[in-house]
C-alpha atoms as a PDB file:
ATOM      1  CA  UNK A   1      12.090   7.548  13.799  1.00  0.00           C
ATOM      2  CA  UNK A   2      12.122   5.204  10.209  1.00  0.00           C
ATOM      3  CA  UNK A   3       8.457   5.455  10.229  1.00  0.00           C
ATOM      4  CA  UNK A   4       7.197   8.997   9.672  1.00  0.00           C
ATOM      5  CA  UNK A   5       2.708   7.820   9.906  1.00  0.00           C
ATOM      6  CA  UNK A   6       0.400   5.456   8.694  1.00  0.00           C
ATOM      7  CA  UNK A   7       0.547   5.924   4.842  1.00  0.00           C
ATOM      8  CA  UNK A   8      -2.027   3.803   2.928  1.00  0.00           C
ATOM      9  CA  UNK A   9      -3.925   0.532   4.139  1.00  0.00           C
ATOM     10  CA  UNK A  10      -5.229  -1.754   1.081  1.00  0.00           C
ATOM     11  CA  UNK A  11      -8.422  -2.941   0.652  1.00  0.00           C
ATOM     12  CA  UNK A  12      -8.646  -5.657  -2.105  1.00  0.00           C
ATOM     13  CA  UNK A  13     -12.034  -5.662  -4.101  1.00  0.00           C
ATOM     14  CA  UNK A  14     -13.457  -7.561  -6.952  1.00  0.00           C
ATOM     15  CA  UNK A  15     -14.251  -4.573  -8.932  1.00  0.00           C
ATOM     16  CA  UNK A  16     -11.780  -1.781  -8.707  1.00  0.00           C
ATOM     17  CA  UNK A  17     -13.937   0.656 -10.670  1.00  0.00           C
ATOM     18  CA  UNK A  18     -17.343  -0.397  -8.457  1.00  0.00           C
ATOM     19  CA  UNK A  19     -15.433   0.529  -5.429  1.00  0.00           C
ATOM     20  CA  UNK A  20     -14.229   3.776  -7.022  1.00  0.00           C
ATOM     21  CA  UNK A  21     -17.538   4.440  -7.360  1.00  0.00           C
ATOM     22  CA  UNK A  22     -18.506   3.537  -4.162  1.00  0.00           C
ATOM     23  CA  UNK A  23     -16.013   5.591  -2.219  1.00  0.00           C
ATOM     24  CA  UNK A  24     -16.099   8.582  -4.488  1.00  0.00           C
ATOM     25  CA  UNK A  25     -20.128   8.902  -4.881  1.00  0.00           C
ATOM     26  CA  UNK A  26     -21.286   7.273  -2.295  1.00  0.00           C
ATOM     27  CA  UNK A  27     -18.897   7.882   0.652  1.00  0.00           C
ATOM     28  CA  UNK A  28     -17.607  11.216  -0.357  1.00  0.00           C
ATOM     29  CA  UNK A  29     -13.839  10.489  -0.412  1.00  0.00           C
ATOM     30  CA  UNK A  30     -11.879  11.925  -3.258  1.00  0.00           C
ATOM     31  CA  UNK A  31      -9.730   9.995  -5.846  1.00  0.00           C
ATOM     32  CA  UNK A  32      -6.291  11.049  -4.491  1.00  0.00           C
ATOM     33  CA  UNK A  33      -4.412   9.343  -7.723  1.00  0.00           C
ATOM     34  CA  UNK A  34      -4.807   6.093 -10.209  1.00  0.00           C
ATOM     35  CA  UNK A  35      -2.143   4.954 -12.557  1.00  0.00           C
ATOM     36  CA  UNK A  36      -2.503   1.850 -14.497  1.00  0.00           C
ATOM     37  CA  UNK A  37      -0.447  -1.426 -13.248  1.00  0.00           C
ATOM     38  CA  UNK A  38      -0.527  -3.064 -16.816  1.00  0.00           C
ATOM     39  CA  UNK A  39      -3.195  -3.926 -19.039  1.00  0.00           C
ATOM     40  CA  UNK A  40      -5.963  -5.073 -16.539  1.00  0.00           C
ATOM     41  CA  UNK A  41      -5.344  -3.267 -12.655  1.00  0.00           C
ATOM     42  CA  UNK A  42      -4.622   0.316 -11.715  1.00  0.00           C
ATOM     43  CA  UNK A  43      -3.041   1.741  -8.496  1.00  0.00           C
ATOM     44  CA  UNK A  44      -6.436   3.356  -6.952  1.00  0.00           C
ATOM     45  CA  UNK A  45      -5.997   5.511  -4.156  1.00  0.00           C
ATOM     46  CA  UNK A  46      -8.506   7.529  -2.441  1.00  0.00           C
ATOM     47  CA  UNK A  47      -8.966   9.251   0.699  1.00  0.00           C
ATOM     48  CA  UNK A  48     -11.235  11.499   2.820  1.00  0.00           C
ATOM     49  CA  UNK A  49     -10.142  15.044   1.650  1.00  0.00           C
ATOM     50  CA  UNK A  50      -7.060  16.617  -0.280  1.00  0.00           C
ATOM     51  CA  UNK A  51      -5.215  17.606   2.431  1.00  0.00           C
ATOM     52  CA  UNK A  52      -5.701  14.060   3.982  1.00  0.00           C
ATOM     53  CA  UNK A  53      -2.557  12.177   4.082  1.00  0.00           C
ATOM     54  CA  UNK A  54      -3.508   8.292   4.625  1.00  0.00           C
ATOM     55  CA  UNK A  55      -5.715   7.200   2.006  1.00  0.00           C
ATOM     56  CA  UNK A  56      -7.275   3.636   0.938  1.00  0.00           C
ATOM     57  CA  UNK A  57      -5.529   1.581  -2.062  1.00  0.00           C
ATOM     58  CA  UNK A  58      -8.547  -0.117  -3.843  1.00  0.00           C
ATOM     59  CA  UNK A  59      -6.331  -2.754  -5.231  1.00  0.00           C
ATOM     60  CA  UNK A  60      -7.777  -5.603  -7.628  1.00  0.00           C
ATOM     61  CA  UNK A  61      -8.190  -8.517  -5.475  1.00  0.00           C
ATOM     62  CA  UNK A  62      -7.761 -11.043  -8.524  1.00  0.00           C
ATOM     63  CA  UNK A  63      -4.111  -9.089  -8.917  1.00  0.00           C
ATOM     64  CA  UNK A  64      -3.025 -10.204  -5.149  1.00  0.00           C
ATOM     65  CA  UNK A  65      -4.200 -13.549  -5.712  1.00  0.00           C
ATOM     66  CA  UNK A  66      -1.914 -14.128  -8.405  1.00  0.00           C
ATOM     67  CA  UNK A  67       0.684 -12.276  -6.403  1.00  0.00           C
ATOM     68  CA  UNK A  68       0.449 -13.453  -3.075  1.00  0.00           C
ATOM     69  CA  UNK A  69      -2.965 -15.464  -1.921  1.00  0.00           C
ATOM     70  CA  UNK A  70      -2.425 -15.470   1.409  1.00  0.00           C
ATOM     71  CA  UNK A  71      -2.572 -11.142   1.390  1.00  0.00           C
ATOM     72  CA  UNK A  72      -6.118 -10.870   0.833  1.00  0.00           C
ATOM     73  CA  UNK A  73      -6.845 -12.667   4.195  1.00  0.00           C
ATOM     74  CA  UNK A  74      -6.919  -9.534   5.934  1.00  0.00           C
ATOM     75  CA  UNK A  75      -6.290  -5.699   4.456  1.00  0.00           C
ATOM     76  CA  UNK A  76      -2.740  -4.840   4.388  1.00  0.00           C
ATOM     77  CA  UNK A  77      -0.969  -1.624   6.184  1.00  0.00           C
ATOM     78  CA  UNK A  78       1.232   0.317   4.618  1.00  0.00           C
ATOM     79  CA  UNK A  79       3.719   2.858   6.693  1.00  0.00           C
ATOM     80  CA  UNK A  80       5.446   5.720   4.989  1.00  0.00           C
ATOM     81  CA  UNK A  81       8.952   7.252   5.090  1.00  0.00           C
ATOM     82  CA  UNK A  82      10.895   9.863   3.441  1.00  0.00           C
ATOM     83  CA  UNK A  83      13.820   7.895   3.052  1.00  0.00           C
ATOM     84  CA  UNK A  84      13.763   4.079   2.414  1.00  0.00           C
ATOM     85  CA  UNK A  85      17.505   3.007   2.000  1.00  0.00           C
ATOM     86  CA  UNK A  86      18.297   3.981   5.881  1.00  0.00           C
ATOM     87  CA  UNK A  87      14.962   2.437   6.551  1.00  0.00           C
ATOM     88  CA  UNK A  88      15.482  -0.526   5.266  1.00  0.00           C
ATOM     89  CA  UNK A  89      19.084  -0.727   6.376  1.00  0.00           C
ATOM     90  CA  UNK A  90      17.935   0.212   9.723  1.00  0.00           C
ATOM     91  CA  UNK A  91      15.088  -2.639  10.228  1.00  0.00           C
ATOM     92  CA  UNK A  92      17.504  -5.341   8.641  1.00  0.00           C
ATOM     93  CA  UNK A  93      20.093  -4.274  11.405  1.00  0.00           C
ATOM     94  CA  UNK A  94      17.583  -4.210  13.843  1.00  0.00           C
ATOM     95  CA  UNK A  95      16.903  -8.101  13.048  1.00  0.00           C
ATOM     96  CA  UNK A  96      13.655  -7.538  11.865  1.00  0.00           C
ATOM     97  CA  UNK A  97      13.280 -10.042   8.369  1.00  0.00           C
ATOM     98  CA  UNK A  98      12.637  -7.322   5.646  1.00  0.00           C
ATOM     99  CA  UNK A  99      11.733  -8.841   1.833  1.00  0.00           C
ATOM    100  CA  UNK A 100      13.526  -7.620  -1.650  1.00  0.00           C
ATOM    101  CA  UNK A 101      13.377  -3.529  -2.184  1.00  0.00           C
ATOM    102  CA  UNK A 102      10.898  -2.980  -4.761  1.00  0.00           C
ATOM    103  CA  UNK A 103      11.422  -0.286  -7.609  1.00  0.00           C
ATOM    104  CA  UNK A 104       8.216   0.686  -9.267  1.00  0.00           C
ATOM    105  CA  UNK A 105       6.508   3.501 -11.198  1.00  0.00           C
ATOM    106  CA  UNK A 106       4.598   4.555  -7.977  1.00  0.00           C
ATOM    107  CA  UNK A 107       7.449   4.002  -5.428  1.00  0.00           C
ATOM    108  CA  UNK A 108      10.045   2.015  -3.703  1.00  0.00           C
ATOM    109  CA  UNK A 109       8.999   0.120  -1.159  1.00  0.00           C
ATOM    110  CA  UNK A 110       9.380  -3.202   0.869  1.00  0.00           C
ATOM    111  CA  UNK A 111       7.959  -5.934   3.094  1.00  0.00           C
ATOM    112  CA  UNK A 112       8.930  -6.777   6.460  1.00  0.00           C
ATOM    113  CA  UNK A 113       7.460  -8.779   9.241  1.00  0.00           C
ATOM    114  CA  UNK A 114       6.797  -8.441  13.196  1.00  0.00           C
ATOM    115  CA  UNK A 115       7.557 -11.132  15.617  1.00  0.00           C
ATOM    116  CA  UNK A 116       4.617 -12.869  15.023  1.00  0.00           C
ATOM    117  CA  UNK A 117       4.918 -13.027  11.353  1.00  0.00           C
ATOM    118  CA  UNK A 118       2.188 -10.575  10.344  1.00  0.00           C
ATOM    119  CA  UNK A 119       3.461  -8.809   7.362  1.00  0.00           C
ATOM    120  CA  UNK A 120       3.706  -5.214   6.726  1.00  0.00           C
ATOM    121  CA  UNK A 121       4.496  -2.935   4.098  1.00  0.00           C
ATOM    122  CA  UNK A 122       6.923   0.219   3.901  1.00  0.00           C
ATOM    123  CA  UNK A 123       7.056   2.862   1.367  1.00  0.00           C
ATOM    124  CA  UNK A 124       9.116   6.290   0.369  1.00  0.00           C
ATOM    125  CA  UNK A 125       6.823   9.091  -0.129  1.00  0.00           C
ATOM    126  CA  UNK A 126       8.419  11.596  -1.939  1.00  0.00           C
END
C-alpha cells in the first residue's frame, strides 16, 4: 500500500497564533512542531498527544488565498507515506492526475485528485 494513514488534515484560520492558542490552552492538544514559511506564516501543527500521529495544520488562511482560493472551501486531507517517488510514480501509472512534486523545508509532497475532482494531498514522512 502507497498510503501508509491519514497524516495531517488543514484547517485554515485567520489568526494562526489565536488558534494556537485555542488548541493548545483551551483544547488541550500539544504543539507537535512550527517552522516559519517566510516572513508572515508558519507551518503550525498540533495534535492530541505526543505519541499521536495525525495532527491538525493551523495554516494561515490569507496564505492559501494567495495560493490557491478555491482550498479554503473545505479543510484539506493530507495522507502520509514513507516513500514518495514510488508513490507518486505509482498513482501517475495508475491514471490518477497527480500535480508537480514539491520540495520544501518541511517535506516533499504532492497533489493529486479522485474521480470526482476533489483534491488531495500526499506527503513523505520521514
Amino acid at each position: 500500500m502507497i498510503i501508509n494513514r491519514i497524516g495531517k488534515i488543514t484547517v485554515y484560520v485567520e489568526d494562526q497564533e489565536a488558534a494556537k492558542d485555542f488548541w493548545v490552552n483551551k483544547v488541550g492538544f500539544v504543539l507537535k512542531m512550527e517552522q516559519p514559511m517566510g516572513p508572515d506564516f508558519s507551518w503550525i501543527e498540533v495534535g492530541p498527544s505526543e505519541d499521536e500521529f495525525t495532527t491538525l495544520v493551523l495554516y494561515a488562511k490569507e496564505a492559501m488565498q494567495k495560493q490557491n482560493p478555491a482550498a479554503i472551501a473545505h479543510p484539506s486531507i493530507l495522507f502520509s507515506t514513507t516513500d514518495i517517488e514510488s508513490a507518486y510514480e505509482n498513482l501517475k501509472q495508475n491514471g490518477v492526475q497527480v500535480g508537480e512534486m514539491l520540495r520544501l523545508p518541511f517535506g516533499n509532497m504532492f497533489s493529486f485528485k479522485d474521480q470526482d475532482g476533489n483534491d488531495f494531498l500526499l506527503r513523505e514522512d520521514k
